[in-house]
Protein backbone atom coordinates (compact mmCIF):
# COMPACT_ATOMS: atom_id res chain seq x y z
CA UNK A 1 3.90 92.22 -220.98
CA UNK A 2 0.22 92.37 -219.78
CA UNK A 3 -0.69 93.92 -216.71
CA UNK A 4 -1.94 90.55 -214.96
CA UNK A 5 1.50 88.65 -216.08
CA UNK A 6 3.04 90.29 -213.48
CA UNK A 7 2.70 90.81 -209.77
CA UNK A 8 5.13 92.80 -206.76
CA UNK A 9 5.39 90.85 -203.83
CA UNK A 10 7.77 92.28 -200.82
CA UNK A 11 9.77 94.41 -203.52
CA UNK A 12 10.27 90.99 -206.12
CA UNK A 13 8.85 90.92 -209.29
CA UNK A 14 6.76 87.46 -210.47
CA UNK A 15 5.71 86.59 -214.02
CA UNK A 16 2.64 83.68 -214.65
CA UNK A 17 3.85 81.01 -215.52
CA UNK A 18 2.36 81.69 -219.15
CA UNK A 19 4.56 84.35 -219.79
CA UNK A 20 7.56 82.27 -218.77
CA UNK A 21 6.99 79.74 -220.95
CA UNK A 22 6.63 82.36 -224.28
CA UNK A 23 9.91 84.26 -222.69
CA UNK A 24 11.84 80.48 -221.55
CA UNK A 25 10.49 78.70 -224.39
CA UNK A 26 9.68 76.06 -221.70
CA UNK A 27 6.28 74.54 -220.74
CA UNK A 28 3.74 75.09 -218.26
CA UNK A 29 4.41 72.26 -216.87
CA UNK A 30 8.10 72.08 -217.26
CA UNK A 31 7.90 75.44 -214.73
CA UNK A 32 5.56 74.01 -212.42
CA UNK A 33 8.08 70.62 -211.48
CA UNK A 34 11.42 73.44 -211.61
CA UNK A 35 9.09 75.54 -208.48
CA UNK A 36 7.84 72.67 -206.55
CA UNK A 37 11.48 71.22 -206.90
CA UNK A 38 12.66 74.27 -205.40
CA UNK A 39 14.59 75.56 -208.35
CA UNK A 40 13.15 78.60 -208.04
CA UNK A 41 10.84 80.88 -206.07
CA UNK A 42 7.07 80.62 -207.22
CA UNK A 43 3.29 81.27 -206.00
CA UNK A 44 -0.13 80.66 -206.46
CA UNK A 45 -1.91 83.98 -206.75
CA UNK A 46 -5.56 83.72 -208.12
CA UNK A 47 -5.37 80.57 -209.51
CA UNK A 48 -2.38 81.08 -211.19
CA UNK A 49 1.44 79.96 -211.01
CA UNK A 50 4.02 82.83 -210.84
CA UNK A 51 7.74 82.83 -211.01
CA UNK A 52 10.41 84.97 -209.60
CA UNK A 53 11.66 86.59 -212.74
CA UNK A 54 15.23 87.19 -211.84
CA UNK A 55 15.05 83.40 -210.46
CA UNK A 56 13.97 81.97 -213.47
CA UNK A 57 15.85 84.21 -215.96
CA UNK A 58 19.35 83.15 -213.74
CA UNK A 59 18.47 79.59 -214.17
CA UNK A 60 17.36 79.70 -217.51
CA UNK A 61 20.61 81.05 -218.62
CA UNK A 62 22.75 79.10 -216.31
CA UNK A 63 20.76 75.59 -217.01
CA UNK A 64 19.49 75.96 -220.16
CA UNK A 65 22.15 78.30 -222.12
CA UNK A 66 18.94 80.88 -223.32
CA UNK A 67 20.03 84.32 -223.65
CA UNK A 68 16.90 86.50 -222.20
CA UNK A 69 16.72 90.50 -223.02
């Protein structure tokens, strides 16, 4: 994972929203609605949409049935 896919924010690791979508096989856009509906964490940080990665990977596999290494 690139550097700038990733940011530390009070001890919680984000991922853009890019790299969730190559990891998720969801879209961009598909992550945007799940944060603004509250499904889980996410934040604009220079422009760009990131995602709680434990958040997302939970729901991913819980949801959506993907298996994430």
């Amino acid at each position: 994972m690139a550097e700038n896919d990733i940011v530390v924010i009070n001890g919680k690791r984000y991922i853009s929203a890019k790299k969730a979508c190559e990891v998720t096989g969801y879209s961009k856009d598909y992550i945007g609605q799940l944060c603004r509906a509250g499904k889980f964490p996410g934040k604009v940080f220079k422009h760009k949409r990131f995602v709680e990665e434990a958040a997302l990977f939970e729901h991913a596999q819980k949801v959506g049935g993907i298996e994430i290494q």
